[in-house]
PDB file of N, CA and C in Angstrom:
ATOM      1  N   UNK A   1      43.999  17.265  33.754  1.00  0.00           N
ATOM      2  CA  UNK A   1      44.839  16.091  33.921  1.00  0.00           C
ATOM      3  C   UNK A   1      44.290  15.211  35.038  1.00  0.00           C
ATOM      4  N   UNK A   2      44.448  13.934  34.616  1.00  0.00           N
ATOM      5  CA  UNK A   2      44.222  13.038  35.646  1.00  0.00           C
ATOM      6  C   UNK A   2      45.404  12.339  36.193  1.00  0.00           C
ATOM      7  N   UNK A   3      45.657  12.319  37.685  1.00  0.00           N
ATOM      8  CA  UNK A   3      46.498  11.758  38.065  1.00  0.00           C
ATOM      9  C   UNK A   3      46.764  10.325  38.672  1.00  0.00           C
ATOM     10  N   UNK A   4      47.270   9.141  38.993  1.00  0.00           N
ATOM     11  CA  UNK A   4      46.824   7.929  39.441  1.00  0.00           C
ATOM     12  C   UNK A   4      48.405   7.274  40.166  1.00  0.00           C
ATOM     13  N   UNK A   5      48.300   6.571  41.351  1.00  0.00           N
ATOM     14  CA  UNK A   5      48.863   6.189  41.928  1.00  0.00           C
ATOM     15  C   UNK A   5      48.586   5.090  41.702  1.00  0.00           C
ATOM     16  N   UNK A   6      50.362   4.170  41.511  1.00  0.00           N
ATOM     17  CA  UNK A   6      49.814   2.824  40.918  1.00  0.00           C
ATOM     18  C   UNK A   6      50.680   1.529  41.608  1.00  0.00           C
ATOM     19  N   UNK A   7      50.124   0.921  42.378  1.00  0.00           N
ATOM     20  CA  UNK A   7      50.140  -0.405  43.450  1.00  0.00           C
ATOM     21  C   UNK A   7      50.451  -1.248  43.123  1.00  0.00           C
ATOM     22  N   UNK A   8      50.931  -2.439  43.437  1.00  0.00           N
ATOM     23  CA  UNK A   8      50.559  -3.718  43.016  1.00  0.00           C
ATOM     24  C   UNK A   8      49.688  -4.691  43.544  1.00  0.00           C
ATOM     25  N   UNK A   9      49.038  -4.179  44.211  1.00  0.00           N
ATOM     26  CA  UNK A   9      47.632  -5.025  44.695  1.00  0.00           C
ATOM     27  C   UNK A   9      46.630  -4.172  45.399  1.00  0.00           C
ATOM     28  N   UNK A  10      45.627  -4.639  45.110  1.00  0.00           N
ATOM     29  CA  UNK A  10      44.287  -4.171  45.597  1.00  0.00           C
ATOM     30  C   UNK A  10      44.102  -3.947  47.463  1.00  0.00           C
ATOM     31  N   UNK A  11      44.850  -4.585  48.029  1.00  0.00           N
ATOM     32  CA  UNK A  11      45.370  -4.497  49.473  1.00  0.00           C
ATOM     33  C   UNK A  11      45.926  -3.080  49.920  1.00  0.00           C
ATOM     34  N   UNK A  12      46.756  -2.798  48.932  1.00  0.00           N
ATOM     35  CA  UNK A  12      48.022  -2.079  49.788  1.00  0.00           C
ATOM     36  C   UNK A  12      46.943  -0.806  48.956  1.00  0.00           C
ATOM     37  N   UNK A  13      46.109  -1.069  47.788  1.00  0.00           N
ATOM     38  CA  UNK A  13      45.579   0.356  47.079  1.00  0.00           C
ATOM     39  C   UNK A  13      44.856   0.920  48.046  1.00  0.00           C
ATOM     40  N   UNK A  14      43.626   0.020  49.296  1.00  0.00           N
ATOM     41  CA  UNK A  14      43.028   0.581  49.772  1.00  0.00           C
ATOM     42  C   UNK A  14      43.596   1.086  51.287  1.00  0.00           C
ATOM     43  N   UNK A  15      44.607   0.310  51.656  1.00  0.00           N
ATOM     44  CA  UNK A  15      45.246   1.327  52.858  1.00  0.00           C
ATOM     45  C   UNK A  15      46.093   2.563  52.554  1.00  0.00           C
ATOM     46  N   UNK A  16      46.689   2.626  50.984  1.00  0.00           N
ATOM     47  CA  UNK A  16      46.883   3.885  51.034  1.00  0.00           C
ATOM     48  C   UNK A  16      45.937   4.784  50.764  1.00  0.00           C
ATOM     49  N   UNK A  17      45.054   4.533  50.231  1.00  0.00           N
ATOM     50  CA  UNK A  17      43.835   5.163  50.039  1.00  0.00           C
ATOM     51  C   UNK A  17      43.239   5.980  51.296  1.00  0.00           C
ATOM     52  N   UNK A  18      42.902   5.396  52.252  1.00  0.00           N
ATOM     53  CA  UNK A  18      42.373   5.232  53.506  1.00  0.00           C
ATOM     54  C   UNK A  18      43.643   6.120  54.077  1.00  0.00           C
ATOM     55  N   UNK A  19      44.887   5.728  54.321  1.00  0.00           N
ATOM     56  CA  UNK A  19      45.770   6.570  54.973  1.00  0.00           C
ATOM     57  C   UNK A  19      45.760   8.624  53.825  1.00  0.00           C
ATOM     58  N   UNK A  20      45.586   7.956  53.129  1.00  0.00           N
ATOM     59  CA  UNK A  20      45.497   9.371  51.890  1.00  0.00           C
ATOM     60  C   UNK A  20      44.128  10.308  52.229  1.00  0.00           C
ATOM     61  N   UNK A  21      42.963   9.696  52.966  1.00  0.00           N
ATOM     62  CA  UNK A  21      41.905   9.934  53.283  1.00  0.00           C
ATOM     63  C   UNK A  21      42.401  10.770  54.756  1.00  0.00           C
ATOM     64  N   UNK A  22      42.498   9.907  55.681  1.00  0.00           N
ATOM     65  CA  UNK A  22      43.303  10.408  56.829  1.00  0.00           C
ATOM     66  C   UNK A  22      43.856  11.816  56.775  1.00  0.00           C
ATOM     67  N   UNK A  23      44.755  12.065  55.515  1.00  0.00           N
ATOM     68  CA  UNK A  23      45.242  13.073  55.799  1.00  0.00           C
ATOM     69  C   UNK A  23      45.296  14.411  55.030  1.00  0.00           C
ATOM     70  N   UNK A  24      43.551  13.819  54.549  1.00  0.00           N
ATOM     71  CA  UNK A  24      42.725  15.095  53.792  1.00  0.00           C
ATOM     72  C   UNK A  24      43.472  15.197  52.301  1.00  0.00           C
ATOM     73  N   UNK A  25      43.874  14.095  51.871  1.00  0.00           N
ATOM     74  CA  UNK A  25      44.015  13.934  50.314  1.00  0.00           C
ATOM     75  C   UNK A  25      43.197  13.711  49.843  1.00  0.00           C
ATOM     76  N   UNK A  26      42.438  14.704  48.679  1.00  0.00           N
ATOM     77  CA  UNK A  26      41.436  14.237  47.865  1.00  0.00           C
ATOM     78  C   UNK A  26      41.717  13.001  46.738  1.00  0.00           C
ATOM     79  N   UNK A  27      41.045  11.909  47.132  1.00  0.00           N
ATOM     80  CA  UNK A  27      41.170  11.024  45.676  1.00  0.00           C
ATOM     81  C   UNK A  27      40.145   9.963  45.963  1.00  0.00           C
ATOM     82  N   UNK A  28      40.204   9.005  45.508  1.00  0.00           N
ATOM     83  CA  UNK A  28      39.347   7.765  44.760  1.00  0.00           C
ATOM     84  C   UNK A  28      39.938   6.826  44.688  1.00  0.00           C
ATOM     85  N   UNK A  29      39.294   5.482  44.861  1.00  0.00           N
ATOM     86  CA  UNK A  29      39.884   4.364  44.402  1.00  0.00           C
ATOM     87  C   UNK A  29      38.953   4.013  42.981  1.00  0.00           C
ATOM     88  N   UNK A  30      39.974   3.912  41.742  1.00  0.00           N
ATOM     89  CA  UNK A  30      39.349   3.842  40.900  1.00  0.00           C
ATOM     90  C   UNK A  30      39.839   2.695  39.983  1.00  0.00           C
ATOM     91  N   UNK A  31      39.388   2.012  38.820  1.00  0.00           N
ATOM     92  CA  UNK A  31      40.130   1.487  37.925  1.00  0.00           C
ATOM     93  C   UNK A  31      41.515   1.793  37.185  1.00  0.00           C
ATOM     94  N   UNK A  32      42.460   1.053  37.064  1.00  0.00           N
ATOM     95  CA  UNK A  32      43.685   1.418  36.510  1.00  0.00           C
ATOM     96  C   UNK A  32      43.435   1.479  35.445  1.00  0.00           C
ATOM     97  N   UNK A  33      43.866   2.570  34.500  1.00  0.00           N
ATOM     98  CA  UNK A  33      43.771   3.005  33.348  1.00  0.00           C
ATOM     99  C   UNK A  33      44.580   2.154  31.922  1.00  0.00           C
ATOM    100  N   UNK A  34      43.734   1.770  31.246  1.00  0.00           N
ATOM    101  CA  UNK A  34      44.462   1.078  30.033  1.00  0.00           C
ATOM    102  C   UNK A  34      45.472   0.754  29.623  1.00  0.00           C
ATOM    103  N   UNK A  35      45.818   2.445  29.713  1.00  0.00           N
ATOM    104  CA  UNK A  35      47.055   3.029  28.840  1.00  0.00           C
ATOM    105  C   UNK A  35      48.062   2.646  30.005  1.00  0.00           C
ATOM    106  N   UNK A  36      47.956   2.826  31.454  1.00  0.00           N
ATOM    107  CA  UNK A  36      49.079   2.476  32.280  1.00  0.00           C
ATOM    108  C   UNK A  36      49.755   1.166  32.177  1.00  0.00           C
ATOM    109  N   UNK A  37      49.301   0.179  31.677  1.00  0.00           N
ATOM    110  CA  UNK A  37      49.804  -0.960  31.224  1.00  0.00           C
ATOM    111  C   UNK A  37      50.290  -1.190  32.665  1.00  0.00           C
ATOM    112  N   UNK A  38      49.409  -1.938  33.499  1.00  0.00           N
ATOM    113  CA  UNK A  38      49.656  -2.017  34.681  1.00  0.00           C
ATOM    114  C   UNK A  38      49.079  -3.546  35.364  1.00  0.00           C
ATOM    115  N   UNK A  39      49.463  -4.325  35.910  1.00  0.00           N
ATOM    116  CA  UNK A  39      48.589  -5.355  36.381  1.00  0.00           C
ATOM    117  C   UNK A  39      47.952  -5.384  37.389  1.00  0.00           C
ATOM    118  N   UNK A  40      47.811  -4.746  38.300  1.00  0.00           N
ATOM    119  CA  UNK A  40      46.734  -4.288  39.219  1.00  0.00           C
ATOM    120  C   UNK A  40      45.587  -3.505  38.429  1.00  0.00           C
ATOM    121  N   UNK A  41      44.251  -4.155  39.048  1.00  0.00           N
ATOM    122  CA  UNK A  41      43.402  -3.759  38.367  1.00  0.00           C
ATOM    123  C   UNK A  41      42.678  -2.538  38.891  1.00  0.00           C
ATOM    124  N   UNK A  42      43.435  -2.179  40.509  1.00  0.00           N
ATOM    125  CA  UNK A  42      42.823  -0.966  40.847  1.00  0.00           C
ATOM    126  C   UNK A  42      43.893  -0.382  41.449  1.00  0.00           C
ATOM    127  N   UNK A  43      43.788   1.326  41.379  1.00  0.00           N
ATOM    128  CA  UNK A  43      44.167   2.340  41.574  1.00  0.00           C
ATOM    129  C   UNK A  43      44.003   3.053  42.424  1.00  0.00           C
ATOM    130  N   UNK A  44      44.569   4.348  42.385  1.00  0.00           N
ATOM    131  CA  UNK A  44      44.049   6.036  43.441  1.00  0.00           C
ATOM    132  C   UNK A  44      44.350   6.969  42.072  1.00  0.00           C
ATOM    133  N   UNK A  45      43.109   6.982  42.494  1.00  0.00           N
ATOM    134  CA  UNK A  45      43.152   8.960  41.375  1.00  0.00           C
ATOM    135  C   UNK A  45      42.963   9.712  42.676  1.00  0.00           C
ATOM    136  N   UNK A  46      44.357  10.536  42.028  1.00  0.00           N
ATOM    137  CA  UNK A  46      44.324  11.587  43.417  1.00  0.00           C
ATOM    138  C   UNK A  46      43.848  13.416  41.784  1.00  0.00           C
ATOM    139  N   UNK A  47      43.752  14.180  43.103  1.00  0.00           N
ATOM    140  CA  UNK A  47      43.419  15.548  42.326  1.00  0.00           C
ATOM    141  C   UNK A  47      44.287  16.650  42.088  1.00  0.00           C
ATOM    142  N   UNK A  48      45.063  16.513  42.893  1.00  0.00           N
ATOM    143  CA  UNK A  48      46.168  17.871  43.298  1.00  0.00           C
ATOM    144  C   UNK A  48      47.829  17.186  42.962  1.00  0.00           C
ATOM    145  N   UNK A  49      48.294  17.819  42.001  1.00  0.00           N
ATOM    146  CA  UNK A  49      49.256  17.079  41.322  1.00  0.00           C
ATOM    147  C   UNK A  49      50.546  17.415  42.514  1.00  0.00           C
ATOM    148  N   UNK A  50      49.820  18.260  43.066  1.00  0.00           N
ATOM    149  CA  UNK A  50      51.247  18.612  44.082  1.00  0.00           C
ATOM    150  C   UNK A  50      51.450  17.983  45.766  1.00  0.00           C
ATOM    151  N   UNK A  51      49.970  16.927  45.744  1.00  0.00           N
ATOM    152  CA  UNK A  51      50.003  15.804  46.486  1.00  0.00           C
ATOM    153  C   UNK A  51      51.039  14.720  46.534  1.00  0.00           C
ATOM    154  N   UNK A  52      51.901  14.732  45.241  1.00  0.00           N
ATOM    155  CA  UNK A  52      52.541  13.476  45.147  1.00  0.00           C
ATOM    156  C   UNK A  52      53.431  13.110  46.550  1.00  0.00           C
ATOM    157  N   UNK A  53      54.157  14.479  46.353  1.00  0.00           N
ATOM    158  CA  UNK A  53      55.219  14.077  47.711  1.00  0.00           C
ATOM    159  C   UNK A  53      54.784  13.496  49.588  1.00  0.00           C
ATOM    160  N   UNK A  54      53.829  14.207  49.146  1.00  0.00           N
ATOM    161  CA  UNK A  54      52.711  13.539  50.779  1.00  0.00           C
ATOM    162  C   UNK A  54      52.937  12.224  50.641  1.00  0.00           C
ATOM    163  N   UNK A  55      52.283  11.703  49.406  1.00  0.00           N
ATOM    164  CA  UNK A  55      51.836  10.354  48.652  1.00  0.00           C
ATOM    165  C   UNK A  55      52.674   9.422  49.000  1.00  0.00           C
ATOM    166  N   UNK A  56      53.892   9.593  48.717  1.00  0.00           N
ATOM    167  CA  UNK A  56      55.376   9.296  48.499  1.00  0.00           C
ATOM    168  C   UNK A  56      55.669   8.506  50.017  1.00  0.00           C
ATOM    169  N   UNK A  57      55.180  10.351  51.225  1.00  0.00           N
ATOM    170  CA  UNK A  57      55.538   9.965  52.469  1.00  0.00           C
ATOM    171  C   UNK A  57      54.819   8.814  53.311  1.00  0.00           C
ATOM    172  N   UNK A  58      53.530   9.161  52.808  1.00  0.00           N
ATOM    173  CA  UNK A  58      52.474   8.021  53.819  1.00  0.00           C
ATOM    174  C   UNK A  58      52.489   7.019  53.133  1.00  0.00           C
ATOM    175  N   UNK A  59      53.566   6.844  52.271  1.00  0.00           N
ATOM    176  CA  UNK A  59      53.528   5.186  51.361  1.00  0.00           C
ATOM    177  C   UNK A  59      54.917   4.362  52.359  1.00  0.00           C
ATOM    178  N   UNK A  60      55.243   5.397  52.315  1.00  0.00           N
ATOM    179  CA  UNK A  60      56.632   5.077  53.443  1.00  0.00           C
ATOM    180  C   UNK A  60      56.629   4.854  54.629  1.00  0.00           C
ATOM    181  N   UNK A  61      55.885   5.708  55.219  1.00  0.00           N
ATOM    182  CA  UNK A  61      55.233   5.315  56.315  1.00  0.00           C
ATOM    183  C   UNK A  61      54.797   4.313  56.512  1.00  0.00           C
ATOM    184  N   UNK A  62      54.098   3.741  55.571  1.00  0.00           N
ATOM    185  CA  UNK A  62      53.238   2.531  55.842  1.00  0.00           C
ATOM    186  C   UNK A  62      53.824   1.013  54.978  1.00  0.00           C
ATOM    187  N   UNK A  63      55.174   1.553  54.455  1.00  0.00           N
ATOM    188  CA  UNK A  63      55.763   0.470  53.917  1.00  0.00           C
ATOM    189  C   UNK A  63      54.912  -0.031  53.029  1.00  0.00           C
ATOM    190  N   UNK A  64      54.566   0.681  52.039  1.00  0.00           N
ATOM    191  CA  UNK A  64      53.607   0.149  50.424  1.00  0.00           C
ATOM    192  C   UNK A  64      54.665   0.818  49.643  1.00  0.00           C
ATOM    193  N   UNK A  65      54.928  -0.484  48.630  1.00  0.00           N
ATOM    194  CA  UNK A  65      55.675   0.342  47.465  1.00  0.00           C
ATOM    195  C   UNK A  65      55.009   0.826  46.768  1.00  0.00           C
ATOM    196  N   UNK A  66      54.956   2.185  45.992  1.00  0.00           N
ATOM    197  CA  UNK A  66      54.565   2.424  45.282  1.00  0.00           C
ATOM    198  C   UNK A  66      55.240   2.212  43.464  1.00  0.00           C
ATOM    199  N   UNK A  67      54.017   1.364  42.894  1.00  0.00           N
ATOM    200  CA  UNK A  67      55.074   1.124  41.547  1.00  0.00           C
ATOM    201  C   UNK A  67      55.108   1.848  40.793  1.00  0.00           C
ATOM    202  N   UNK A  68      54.044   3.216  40.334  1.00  0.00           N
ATOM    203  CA  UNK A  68      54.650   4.382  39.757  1.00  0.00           C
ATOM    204  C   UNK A  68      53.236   5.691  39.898  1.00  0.00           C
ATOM    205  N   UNK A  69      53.587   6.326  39.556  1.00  0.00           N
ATOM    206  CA  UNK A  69      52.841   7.406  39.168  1.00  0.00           C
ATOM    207  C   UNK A  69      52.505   7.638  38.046  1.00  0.00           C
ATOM    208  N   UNK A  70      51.198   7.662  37.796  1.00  0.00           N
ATOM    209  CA  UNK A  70      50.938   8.092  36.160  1.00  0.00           C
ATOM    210  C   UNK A  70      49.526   9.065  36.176  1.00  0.00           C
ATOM    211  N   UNK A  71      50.305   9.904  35.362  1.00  0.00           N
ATOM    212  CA  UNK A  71      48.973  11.241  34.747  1.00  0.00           C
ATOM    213  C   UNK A  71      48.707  11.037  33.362  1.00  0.00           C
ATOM    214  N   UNK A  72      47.330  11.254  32.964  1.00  0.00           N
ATOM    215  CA  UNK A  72      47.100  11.580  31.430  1.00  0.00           C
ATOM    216  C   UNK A  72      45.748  13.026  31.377  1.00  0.00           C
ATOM    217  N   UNK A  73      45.377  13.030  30.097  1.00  0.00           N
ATOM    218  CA  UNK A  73      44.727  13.967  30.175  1.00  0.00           C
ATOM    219  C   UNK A  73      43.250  13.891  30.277  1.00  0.00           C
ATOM    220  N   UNK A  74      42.606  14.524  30.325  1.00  0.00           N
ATOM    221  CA  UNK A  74      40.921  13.774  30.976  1.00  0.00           C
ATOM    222  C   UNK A  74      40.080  13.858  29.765  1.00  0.00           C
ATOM    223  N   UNK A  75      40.017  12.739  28.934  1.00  0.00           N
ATOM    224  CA  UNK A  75      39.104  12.504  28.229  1.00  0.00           C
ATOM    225  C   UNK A  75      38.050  12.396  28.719  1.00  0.00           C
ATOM    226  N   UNK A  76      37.485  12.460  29.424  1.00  0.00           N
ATOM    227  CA  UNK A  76      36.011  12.317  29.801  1.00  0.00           C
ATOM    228  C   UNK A  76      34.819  13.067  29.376  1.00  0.00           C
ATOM    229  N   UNK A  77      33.978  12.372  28.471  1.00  0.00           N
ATOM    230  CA  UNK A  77      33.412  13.223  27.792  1.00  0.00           C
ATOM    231  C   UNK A  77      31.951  14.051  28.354  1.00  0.00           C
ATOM    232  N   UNK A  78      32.261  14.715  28.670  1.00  0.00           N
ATOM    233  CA  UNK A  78      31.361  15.718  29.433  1.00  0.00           C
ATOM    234  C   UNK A  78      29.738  15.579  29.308  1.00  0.00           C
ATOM    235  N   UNK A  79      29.546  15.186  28.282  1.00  0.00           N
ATOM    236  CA  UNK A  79      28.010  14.929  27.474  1.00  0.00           C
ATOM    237  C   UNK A  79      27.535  13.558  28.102  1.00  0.00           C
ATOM    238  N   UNK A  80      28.045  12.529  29.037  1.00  0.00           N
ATOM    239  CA  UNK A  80      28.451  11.563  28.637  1.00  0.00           C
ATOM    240  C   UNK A  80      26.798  11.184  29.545  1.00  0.00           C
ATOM    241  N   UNK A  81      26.588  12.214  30.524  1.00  0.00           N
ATOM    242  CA  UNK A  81      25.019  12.204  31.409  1.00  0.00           C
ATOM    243  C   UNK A  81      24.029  12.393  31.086  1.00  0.00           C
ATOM    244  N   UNK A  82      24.137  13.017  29.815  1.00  0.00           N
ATOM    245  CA  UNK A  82      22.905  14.060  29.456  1.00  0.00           C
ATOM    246  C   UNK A  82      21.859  13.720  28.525  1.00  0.00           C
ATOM    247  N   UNK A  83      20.424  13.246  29.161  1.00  0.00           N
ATOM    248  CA  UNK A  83      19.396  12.591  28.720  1.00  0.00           C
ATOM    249  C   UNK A  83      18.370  13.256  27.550  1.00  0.00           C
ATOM    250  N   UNK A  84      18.845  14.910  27.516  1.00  0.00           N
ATOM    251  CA  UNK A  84      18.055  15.547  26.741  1.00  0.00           C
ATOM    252  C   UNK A  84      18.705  16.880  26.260  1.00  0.00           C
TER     253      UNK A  84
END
């Protein structure tokens, strides 16, 4: 599963990002996913689904709303590197 924290602007994605970094949350700032039907065009993929509530706190902390949470499953096709 992939998990994604979802913003409404590219501002507030990278200070929570950065504060999420801070406090040894693994994730990424990545593209918002299709399917999230979302208008921000960037995200946090975080890794540990049981991060959320941290997530939650240092969003609060820092006064970023967060506009939702969304997981799907990881299509990513594994082959997707492989030259030979």
């Amino acid at each position: 599963m992939k998990h994604y924290v979802l913003v409404s602007n590219s501002m507030d994605a990278m200070a929570l990002y950065q504060a999420m970094e801070d406090k040894k949350i693994k994730s990424t700032l990545a593209p918002t996913p299709r399917e999230a039907d979302h208008c921000c065009g960037v995200c946090i993929l975080y890794y540990d689904e049981n991060d959320k509530d941290m997530i939650k706190k240092i969003s609060e902390e820092l006064t970023i709303n967060i506009d939702d949470f969304y997981s799907c499953e990881n299509k990513d096709d594994p082959n997707r590197y492989k030259f030979c």
